[in-house]
Protein backbone atom coordinates (compact mmCIF):
# COMPACT_ATOMS: atom_id res chain seq x y z
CA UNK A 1 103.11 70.16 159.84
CA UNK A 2 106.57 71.80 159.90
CA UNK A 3 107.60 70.21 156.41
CA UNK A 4 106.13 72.60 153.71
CA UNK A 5 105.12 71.36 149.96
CA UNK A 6 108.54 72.79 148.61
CA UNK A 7 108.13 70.28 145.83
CA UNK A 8 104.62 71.55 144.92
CA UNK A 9 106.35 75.10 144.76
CA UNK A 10 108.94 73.94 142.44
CA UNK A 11 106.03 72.24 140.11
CA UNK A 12 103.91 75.30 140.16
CA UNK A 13 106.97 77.57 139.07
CA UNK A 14 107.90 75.49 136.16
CA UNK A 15 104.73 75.62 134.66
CA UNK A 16 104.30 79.42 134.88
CA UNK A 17 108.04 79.69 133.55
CA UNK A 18 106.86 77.45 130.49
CA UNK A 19 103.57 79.71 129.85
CA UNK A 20 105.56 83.10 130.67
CA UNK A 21 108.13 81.70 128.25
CA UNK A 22 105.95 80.86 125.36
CA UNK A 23 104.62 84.08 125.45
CA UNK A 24 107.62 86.06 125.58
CA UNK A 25 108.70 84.25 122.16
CA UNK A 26 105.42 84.76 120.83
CA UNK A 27 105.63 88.40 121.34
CA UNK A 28 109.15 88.26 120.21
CA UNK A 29 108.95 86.22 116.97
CA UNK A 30 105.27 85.74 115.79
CA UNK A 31 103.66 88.37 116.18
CA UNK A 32 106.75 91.21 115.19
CA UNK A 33 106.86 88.52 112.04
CA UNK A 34 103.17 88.92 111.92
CA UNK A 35 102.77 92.81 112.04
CA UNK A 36 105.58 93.49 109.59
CA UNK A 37 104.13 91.46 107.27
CA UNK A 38 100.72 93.45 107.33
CA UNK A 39 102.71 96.66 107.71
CA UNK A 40 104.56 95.46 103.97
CA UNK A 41 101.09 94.23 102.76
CA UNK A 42 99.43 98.34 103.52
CA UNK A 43 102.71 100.08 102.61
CA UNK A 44 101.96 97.93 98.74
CA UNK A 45 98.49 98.62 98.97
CA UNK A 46 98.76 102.26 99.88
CA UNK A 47 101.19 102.37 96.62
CA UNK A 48 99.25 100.92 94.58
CA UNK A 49 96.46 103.37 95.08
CA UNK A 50 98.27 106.06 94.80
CA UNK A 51 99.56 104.80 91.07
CA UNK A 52 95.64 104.16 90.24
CA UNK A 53 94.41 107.67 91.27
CA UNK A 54 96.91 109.08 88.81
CA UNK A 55 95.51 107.09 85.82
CA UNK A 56 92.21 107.72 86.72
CA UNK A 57 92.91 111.34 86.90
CA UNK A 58 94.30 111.19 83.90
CA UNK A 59 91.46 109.63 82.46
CA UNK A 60 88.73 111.76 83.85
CA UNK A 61 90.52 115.06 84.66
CA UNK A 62 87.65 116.78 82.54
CA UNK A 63 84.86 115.37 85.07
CA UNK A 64 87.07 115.74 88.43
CA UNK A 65 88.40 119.44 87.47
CA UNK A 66 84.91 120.92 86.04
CA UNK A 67 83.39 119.81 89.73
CA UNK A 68 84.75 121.37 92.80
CA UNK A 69 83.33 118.65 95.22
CA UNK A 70 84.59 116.02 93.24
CA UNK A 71 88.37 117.96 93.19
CA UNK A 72 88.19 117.88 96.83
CA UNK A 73 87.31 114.46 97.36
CA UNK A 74 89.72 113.05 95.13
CA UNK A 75 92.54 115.14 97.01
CA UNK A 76 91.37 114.03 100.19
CA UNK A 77 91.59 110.11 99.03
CA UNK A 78 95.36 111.18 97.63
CA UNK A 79 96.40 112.65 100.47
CA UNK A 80 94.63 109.94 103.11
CA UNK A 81 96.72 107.27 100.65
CA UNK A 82 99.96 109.02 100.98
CA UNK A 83 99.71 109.25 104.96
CA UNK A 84 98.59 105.35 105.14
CA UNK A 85 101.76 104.59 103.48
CA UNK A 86 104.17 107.00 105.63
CA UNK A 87 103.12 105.45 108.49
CA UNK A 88 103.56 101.86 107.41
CA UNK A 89 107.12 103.33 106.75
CA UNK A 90 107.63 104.39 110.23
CA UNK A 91 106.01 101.52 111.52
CA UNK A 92 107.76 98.43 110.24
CA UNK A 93 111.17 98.73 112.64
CA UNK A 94 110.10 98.46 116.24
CA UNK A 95 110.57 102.18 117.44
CA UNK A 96 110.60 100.95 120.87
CA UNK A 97 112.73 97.69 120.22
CA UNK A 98 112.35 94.40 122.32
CA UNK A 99 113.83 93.79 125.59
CA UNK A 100 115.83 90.25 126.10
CA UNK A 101 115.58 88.45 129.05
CA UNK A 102 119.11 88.82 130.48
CA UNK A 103 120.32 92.50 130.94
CA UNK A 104 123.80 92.26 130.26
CA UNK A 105 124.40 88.04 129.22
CA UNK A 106 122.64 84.51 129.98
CA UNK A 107 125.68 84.38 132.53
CA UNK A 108 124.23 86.69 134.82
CA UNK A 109 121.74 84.09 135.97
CA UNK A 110 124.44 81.59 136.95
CA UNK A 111 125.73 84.51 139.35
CA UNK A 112 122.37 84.47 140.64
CA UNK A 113 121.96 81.40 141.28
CA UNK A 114 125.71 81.30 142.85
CA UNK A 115 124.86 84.19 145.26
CA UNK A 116 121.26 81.86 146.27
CA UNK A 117 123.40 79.00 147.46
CA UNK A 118 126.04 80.78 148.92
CA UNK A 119 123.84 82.60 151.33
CA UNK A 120 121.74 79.54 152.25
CA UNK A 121 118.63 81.38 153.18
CA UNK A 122 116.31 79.94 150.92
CA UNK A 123 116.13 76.92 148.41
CA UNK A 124 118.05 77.79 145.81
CA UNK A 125 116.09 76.40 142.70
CA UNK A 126 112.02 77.61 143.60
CA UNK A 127 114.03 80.97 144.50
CA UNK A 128 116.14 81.09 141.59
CA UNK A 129 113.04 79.89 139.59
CA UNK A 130 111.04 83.21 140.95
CA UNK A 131 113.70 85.28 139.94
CA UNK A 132 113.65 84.06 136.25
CA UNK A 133 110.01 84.12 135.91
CA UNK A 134 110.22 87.91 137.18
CA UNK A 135 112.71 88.52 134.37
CA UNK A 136 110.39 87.06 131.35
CA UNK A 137 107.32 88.75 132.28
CA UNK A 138 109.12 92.64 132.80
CA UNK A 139 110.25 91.61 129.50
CA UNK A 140 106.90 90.36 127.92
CA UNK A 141 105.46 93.13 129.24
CA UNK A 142 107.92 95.89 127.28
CA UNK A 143 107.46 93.60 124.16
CA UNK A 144 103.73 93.85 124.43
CA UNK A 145 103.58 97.40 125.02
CA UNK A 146 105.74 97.45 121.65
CA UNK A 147 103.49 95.15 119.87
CA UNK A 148 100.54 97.44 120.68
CA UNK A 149 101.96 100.65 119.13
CA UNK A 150 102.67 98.83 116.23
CA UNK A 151 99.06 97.38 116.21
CA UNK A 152 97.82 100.94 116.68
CA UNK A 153 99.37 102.16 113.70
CA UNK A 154 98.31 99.44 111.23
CA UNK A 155 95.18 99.75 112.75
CA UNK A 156 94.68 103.46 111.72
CA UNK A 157 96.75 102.54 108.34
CA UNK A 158 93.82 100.17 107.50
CA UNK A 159 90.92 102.57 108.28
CA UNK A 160 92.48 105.19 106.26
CA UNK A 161 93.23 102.98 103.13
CA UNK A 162 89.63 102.28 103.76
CA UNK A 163 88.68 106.16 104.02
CA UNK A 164 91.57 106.49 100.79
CA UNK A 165 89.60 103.96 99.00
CA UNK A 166 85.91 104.72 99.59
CA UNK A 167 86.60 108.73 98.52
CA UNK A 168 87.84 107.08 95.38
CA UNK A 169 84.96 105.02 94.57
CA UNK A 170 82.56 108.05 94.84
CA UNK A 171 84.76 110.30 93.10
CA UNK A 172 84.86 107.26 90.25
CA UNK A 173 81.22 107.48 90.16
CA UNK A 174 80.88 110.95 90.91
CA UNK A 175 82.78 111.24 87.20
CA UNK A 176 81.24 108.28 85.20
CA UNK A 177 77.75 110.42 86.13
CA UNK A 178 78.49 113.85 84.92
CA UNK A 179 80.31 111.88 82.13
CA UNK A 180 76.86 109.99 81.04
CA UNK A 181 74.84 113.27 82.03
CA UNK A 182 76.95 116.00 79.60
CA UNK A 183 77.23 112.90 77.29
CA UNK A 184 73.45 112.70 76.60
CA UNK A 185 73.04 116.65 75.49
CA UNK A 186 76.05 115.82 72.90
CA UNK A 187 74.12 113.11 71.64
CA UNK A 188 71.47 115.44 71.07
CA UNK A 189 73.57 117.89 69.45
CA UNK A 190 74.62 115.33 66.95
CA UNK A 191 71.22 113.52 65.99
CA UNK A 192 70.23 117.58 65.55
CA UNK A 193 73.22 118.79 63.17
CA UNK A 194 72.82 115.66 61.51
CA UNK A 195 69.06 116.54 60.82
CA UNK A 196 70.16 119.99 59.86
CA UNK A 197 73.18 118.77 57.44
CA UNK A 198 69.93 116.57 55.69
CA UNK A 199 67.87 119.36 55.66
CA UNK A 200 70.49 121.63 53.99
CA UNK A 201 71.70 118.34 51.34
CA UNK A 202 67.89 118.22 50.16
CA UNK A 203 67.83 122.25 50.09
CA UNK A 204 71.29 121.81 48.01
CA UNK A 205 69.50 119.72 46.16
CA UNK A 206 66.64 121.11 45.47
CA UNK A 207 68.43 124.09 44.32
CA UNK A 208 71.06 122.36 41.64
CA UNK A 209 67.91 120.35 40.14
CA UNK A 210 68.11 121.03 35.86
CA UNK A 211 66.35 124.30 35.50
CA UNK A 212 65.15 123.98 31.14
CA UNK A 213 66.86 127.50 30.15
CA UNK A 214 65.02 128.08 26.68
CA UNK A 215 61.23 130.19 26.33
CA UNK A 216 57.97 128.32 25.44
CA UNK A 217 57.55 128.19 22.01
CA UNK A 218 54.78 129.88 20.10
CA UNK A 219 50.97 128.78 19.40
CA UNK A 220 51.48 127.00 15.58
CA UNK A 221 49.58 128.14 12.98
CA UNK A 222 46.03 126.91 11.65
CA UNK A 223 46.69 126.14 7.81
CA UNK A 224 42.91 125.24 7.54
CA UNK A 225 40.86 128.27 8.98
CA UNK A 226 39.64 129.50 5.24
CA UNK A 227 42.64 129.63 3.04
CA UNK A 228 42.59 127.28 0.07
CA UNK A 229 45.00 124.92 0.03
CA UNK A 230 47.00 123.59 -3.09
CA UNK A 231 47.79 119.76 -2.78
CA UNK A 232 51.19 118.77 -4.33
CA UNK A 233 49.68 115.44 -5.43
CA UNK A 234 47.24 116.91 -7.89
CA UNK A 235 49.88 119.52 -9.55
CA UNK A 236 52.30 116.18 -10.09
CA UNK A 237 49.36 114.83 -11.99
CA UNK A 238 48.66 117.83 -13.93
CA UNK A 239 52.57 118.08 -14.98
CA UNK A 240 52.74 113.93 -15.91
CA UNK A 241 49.90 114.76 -18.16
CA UNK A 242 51.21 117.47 -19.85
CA UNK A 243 54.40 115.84 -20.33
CA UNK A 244 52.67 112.68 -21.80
CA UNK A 245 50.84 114.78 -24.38
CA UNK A 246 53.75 116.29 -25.77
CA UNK A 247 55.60 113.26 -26.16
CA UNK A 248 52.70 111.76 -27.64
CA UNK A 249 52.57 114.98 -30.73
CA UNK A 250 56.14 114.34 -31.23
């Protein structure tokens, strides 16, 4: 057969130029809409951490600066926060940028094509169709390669929010501990001063009780032990008598 399958070709070529195509706009639009969006998501994240290590160092500065290990710990979750969100700063723009499928304009491809008829060595559409194809995938290919660093760097952005995070949890708990375990002794303290202030209000107590300030008095006296007694009753008899006998004369 002298009459090859140019028709075939053709076929084939458009169906690679709509998968190559696809791609390319994939690369171009979804997934650079994609990656900033998870670069914006870490850069808030990475923010908010770093606001909610300052309030909890204000709240337990006491714990985290009376343990060294715990100090270190919490600057090394500060510090991994800080570098997760400098590089979601640097990697939000494209630092390599995107490469378009002409070089210079769209009508450099109807020069192409031009120059393919004009020289009548080949068919002019599978050739021209080649040509194209060759320009989306050197062009996927530098948009990939962009993609990638991008990936790489919210990649390492996630593992050291989770690094930022986890050296926060155990310097959180780290704290609450030697919180409850110098909390316990103060506890003690209390119940014992409280003991002791009881101890020294009965003692106080004891000592401003009513004291009776005046001496015991004396044994009393025994009016019966052999003296002889004069009754009052019989000498008021003896004096009505006497009075009645006088009266009685007169």
């Amino acid at each position: 057969m002298s009459d090859f399958d140019y028709e075939g070709y053709t076929q084939s070529l458009e169906k690679i130029l709509d998968g190559v195509t696809k791609d390319f706009w994939a690369s171009y639009i979804d997934v650079n809409r994609h990656q900033v969006g998870v670069a914006r998501t870490y850069l808030w994240v990475s923010a908010a951490l770093l606001g909610a290590y300052v309030a909890v160092f204000e709240k337990l500065k006491e714990q985290i600066l009376s343990s060294p290990s715990l100090l270190f710990i919490g600057v090394i979750a500060f510090m991994l926060s800080c570098f997760a969100f400098g590089i979601c700063l640097y990697s939000i723009p494209s630092r390599r940028g995107y490469k378009t499928i002409p070089e210079l304009g769209w009508g450099e491809f109807s020069h192409e094509a031009y120059n393919l008829t004009a020289e009548n060595k080949c068919k002019t559409y599978p050739a021209f169709l080649s040509s194209l194809i060759s320009r989306y995938d050197y062009a996927f290919e530098h948009n990939f390669s962009t993609n990638q660093v991008r990936a790489k760097m919210l990649r390492v952005t996630s593992w050291l929010l989770v690094g930022s995070f986890s050296a926060a949890i155990f310097v959180t708990g780290g704290s609450a501990l030697n919180f409850l375990i110098h909390l316990k002794p103060t506890y003690q303290v209390i119940e014992m001063s409280q003991e002791n202030k009881n101890a020294q209000s009965k003692q106080q107590s004891n000592k401003t009780a009513p004291v009776l300030q005046v001496p015991v008095p004396p044994p009393s006296a025994n009016i019966k032990s052999g003296q002889r007694t004069i009754h009052a009753f019989d000498s008021a008899e003896n004096i009505r008598a006497s009075i009645n006998k006088s009266e009685n004369k007169g």
